[in-house]
Protein backbone atom coordinates (compact mmCIF):
# COMPACT_ATOMS: atom_id res chain seq x y z
CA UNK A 1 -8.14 43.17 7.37
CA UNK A 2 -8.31 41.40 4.25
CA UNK A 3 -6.66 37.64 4.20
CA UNK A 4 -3.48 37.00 1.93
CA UNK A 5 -4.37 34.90 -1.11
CA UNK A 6 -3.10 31.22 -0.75
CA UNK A 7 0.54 30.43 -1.12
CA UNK A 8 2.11 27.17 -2.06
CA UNK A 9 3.14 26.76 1.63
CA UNK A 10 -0.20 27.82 2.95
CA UNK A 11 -1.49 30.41 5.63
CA UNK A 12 -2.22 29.88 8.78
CA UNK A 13 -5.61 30.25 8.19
CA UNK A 14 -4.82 27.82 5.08
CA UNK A 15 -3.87 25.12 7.71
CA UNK A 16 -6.90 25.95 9.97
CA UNK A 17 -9.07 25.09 7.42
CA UNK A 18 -7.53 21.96 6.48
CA UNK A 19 -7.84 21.14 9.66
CA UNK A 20 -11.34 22.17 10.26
CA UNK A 21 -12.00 19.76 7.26
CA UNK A 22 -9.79 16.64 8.70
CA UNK A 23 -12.24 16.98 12.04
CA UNK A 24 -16.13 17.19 9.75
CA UNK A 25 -14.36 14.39 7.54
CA UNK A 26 -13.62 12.01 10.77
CA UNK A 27 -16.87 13.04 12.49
CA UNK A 28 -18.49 11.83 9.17
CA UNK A 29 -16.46 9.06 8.49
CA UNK A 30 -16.99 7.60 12.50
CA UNK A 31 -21.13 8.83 12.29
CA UNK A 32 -19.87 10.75 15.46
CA UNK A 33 -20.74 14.23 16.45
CA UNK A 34 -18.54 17.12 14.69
CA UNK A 35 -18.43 18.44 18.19
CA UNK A 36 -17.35 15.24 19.90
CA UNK A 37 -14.34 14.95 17.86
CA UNK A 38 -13.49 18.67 18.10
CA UNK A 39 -12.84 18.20 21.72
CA UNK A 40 -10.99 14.96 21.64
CA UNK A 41 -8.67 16.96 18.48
CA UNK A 42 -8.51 19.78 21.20
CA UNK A 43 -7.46 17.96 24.68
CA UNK A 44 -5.10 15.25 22.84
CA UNK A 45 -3.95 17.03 19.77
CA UNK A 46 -0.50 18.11 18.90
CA UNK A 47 -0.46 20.55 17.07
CA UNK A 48 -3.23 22.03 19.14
CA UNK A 49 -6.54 23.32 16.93
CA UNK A 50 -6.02 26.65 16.15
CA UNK A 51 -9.35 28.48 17.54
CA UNK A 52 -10.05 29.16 13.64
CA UNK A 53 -10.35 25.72 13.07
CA UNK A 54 -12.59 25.14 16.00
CA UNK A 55 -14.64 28.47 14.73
CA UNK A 56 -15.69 26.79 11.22
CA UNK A 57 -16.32 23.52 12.86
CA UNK A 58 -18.61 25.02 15.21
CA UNK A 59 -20.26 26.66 12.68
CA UNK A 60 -20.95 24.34 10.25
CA UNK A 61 -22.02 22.04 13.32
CA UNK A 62 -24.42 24.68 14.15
CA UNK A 63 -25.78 25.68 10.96
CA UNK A 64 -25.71 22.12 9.02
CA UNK A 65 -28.95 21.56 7.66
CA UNK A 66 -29.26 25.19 6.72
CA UNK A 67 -25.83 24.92 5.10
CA UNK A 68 -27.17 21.69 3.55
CA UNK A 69 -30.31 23.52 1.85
CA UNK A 70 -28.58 26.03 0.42
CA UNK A 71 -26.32 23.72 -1.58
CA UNK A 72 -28.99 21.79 -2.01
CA UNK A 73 -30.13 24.48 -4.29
CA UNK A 74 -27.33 24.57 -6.64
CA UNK A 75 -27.06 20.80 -6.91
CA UNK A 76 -27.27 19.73 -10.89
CA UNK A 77 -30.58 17.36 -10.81
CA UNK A 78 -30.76 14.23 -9.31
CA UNK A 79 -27.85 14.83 -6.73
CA UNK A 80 -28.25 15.53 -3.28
CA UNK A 81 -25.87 17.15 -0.46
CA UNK A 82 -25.52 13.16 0.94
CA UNK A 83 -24.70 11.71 -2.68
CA UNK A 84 -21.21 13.60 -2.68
CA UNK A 85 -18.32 12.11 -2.17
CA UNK A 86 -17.56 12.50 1.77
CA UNK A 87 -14.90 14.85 1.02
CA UNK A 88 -16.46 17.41 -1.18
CA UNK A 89 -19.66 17.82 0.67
CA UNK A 90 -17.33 18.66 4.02
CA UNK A 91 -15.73 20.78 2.04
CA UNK A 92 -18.53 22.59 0.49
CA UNK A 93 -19.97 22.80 3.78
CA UNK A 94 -17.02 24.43 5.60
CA UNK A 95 -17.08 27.02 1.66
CA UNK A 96 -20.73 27.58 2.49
CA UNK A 97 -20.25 28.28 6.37
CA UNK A 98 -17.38 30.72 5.68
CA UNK A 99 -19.60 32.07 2.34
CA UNK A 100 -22.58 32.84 4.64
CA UNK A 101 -21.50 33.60 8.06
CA UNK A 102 -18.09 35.62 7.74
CA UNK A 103 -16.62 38.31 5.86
CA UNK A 104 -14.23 36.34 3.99
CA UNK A 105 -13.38 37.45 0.26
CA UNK A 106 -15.64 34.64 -1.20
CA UNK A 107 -12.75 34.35 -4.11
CA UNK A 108 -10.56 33.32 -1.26
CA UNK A 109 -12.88 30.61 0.36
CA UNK A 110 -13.35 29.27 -2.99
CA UNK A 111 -9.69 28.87 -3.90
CA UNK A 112 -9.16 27.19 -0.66
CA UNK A 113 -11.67 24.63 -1.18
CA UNK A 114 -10.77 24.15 -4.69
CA UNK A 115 -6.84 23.98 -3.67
CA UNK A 116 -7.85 21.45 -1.09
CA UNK A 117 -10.54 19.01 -3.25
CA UNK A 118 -7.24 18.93 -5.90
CA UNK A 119 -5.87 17.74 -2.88
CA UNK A 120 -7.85 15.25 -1.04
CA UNK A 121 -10.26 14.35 -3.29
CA UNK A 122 -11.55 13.22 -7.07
CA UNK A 123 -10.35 14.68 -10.44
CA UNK A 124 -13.77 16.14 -11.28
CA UNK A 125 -14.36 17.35 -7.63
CA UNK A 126 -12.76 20.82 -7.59
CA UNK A 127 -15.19 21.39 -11.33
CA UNK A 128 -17.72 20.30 -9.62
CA UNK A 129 -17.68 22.34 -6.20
CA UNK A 130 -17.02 25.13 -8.46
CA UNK A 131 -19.98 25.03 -10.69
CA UNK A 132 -21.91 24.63 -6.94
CA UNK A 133 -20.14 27.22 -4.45
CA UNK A 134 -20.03 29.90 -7.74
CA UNK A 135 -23.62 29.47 -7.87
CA UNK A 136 -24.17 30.28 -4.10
CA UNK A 137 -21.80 33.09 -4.21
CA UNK A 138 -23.80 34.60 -7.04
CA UNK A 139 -27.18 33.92 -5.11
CA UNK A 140 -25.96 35.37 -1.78
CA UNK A 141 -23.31 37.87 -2.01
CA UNK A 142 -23.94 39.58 -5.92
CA UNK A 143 -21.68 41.97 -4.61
CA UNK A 144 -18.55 40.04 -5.00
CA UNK A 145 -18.74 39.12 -8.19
């Protein structure tokens, strides 16, 4: 079933994201396991973590430095994955994750990240993650396009 495009309001899969991103931020943030702070989010949280939230953190806990290399390839030169701003590189990891390992409209995963970077983070960040995640789309799933 194919997901709803975002709405001013957001989906719920819109909030499990953000939330997915609030946990990798704080586990980056602390220099804590992503996993650690999942389960303290799980047992004390209210609202609870929806299980698609706990799916993407997982998954980019699992799959990090694979999800870091392939970034790493559509970095302009002289950046790396651990020069971005904390923000944007959780959030181009989670756009990666759900890029490579799901069957999510990569048009939708990239207006969710961009949505949240205008968000949360720095005027030339959604540009930026753009220029990257586009790149990576085109590299790994030509068929979207």
């Amino acid at each position: 079933m194919a997901e709803a495009a975002p709405t001013k309001r957001g989906t719920t899969r819109t909030k499990a994201r953000k939330r997915a991103l609030d946990i990798l931020f704080e586990a980056d943030l602390r220099e804590l396991p992503a996993a650690q702070i999942l389960a303290d989010h799980t047992e004390w949280a209210d609202p609870a973590v929806r299980p698609f939230s706990a799916e993407l953190v997982t998954g980019v806990t699992n799959s990090v430095s694979a999800l870091d290399a392939a970034l790493a390839k559509h970095l302009p030169d002289g950046w790396s994955v651990e020069r971005m701003p904390r923000v944007d590189r959780n959030l181009a990891r989670l756009a990666a994750f759900e890029i490579l390992h799901t069957d999510t409209d990569p048009a939708i995963v990239l207006a969710e990240c961009l949505t949240l970077a205008t968000e949360l983070s720095t005027d030339e960040s959604p540009a930026f993650l753009n220029g990257v995640l586009g790149a990576l789309v085109r590299t790994t799933r030509p068929e979207s396009e």
